[in-house]
Protein backbone atom coordinates (compact mmCIF):
# COMPACT_ATOMS: atom_id res chain seq x y z
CA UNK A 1 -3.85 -21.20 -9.38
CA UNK A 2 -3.91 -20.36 -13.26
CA UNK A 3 -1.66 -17.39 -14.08
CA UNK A 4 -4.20 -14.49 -15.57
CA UNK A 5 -3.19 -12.29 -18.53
CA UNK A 6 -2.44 -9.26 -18.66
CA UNK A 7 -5.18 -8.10 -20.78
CA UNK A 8 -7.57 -8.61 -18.53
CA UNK A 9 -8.88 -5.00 -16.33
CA UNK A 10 -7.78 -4.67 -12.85
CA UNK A 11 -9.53 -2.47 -10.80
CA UNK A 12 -8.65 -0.45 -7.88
CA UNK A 13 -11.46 0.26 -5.15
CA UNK A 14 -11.29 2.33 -2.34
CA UNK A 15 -12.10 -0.82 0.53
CA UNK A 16 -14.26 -0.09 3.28
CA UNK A 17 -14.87 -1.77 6.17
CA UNK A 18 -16.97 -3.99 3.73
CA UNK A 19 -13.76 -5.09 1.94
CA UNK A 20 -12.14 -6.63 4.87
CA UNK A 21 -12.57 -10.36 3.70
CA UNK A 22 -10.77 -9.53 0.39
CA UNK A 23 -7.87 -7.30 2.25
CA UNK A 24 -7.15 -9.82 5.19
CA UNK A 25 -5.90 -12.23 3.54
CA UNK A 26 -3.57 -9.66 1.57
CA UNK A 27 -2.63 -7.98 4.80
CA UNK A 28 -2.11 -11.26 6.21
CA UNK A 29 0.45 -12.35 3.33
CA UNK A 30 2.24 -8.71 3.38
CA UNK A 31 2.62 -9.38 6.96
CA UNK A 32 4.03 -13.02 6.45
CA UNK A 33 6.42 -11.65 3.70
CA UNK A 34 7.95 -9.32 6.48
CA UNK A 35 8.83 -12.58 8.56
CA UNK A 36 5.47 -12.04 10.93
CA UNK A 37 3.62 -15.39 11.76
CA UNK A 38 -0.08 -15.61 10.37
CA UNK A 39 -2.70 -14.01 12.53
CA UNK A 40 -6.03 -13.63 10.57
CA UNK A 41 -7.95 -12.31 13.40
CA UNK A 42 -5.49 -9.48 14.61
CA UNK A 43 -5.19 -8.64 10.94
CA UNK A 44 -8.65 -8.30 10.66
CA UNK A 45 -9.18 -6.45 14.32
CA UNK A 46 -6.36 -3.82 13.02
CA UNK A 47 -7.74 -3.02 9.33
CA UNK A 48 -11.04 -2.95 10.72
CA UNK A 49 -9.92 -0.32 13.70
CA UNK A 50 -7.92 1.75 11.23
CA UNK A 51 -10.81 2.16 8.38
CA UNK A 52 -13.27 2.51 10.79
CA UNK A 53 -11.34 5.53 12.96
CA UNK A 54 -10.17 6.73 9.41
CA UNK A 55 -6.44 6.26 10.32
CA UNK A 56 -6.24 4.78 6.74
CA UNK A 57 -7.09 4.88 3.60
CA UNK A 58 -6.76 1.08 1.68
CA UNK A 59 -7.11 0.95 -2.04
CA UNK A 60 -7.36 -2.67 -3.45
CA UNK A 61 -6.72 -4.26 -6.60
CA UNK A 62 -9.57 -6.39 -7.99
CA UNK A 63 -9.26 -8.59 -11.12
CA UNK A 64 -12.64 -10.09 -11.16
CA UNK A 65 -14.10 -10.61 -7.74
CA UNK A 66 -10.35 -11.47 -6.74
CA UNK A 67 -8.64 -9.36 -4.62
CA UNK A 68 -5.14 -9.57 -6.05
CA UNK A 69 -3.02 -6.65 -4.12
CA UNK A 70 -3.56 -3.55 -2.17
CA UNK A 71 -2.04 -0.37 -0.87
CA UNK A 72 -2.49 1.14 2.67
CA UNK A 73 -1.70 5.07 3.24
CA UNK A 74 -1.59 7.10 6.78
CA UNK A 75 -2.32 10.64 7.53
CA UNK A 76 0.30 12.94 8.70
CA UNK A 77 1.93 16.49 8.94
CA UNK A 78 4.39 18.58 7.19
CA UNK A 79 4.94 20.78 10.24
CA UNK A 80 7.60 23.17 8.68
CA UNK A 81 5.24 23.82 5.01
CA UNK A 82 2.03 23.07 7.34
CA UNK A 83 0.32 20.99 4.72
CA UNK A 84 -0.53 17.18 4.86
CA UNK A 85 1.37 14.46 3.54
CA UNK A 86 1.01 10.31 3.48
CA UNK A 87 2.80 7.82 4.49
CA UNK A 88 2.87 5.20 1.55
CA UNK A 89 3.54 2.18 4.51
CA UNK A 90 1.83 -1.33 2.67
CA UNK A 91 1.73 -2.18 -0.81
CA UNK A 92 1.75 -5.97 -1.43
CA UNK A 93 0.79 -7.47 -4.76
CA UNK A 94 -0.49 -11.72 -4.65
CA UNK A 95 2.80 -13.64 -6.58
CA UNK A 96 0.05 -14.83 -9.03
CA UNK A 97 -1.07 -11.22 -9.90
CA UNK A 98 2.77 -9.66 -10.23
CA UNK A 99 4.47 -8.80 -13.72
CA UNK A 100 0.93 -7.17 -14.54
CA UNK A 101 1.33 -3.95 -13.56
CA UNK A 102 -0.61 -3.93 -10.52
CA UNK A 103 1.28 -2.43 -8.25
CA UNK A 104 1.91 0.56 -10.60
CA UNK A 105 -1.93 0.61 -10.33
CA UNK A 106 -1.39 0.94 -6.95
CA UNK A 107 0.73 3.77 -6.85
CA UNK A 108 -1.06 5.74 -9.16
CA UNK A 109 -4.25 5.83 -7.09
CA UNK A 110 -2.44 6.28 -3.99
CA UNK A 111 -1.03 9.38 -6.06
CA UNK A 112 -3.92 11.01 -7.39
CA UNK A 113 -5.43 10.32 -3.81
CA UNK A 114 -2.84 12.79 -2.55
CA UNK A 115 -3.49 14.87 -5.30
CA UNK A 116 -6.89 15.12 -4.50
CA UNK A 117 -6.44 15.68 -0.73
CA UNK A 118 -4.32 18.62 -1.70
CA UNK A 119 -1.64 17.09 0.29
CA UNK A 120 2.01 18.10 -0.25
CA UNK A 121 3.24 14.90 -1.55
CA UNK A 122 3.65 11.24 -0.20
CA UNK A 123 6.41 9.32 1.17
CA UNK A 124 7.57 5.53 1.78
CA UNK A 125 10.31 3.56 2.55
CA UNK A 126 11.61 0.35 1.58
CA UNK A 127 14.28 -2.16 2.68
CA UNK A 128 17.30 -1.45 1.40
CA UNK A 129 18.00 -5.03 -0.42
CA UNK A 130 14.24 -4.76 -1.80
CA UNK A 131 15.35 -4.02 -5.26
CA UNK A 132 11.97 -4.95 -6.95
CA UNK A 133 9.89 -2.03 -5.20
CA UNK A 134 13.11 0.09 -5.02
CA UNK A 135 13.23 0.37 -9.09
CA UNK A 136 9.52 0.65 -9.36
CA UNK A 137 9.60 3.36 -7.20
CA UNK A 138 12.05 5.21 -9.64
CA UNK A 139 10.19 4.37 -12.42
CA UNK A 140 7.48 6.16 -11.24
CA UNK A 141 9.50 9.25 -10.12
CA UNK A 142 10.01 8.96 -6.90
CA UNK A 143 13.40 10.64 -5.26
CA UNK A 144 15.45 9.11 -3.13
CA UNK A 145 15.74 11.34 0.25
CA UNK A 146 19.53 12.02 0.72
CA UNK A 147 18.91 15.02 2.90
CA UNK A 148 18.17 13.03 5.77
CA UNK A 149 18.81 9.87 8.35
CA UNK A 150 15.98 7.69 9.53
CA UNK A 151 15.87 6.77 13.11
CA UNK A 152 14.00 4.41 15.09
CA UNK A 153 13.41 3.88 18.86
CA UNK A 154 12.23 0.88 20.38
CA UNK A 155 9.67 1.23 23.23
């Protein structure tokens, strides 16, 4: 596949459950990238659940009619300032499509989607050795928490 130039306009959409053959195979590839095997039909069963029950909001990146990278954000609570917040959890941008600013596309809707929602701010996290998305995320001024742990429990 041709590499596209930067000049040409990227657009990010708000995907419905209309977009769900441009974001599967996205979804798909994000998941692949985190060491999960291929599985087209879950990934379209779980994007299709989640925008359907509005447990998500997806925003894809379209250069063209090609879907080139998107961004997936869940609902949650600030209990202590009881206001909303989202949870930044996918953004995955095609290797063809990267170096073009599309995932700071990305970020900026998912920004001004929080800003709309009147939500108290957004947060994400990333692997530690993912240095990429890591200085990105500075770029665009986002703090790194050093107030608290992360834990996780297996069920």
């Amino acid at each position: 596949m041709k590499r596209r130039t930067r000049a040409r306009r990227v657009a990010i959409i708000q995907a419905g459950p209309v977009c769900l053959r441009q974001v599967v195979p996205l979804f798909d590839a994000y998941r692949r990238f985190y060491e999960q095997r291929s599985d087209i039909a879950g990934a379209r069963k779980f994007l299709r659940e989640r925008l359907a029950r509005k447990e998500s909001v997806v925003f894809l990146a379209m250069d063209g009619e090609e879907a080139v990278g998107f961004v997936q954000l869940y609902p949650t609570f600030d209990s202590v300032t009881m206001q909303s917040v989202w949870i930044l959890y996918d953004l995955y941008v095609a290797p063809m499509a990267r170096k073009r600013g599309v995932a700071k596309l990305l970020m900026e809707r998912a920004r001004r989607f929080a800003v709309d929602a009147k939500a108290k701010g957004l947060i994400l996290e990333t692997a530690v050795d993912n240095v990429a998305a890591r200085k990105l995320y500075e770029q665009l001024g986002w703090k790194r928490d050093r107030a608290f742990h992360r834990y996780y429990l297996d069920v």
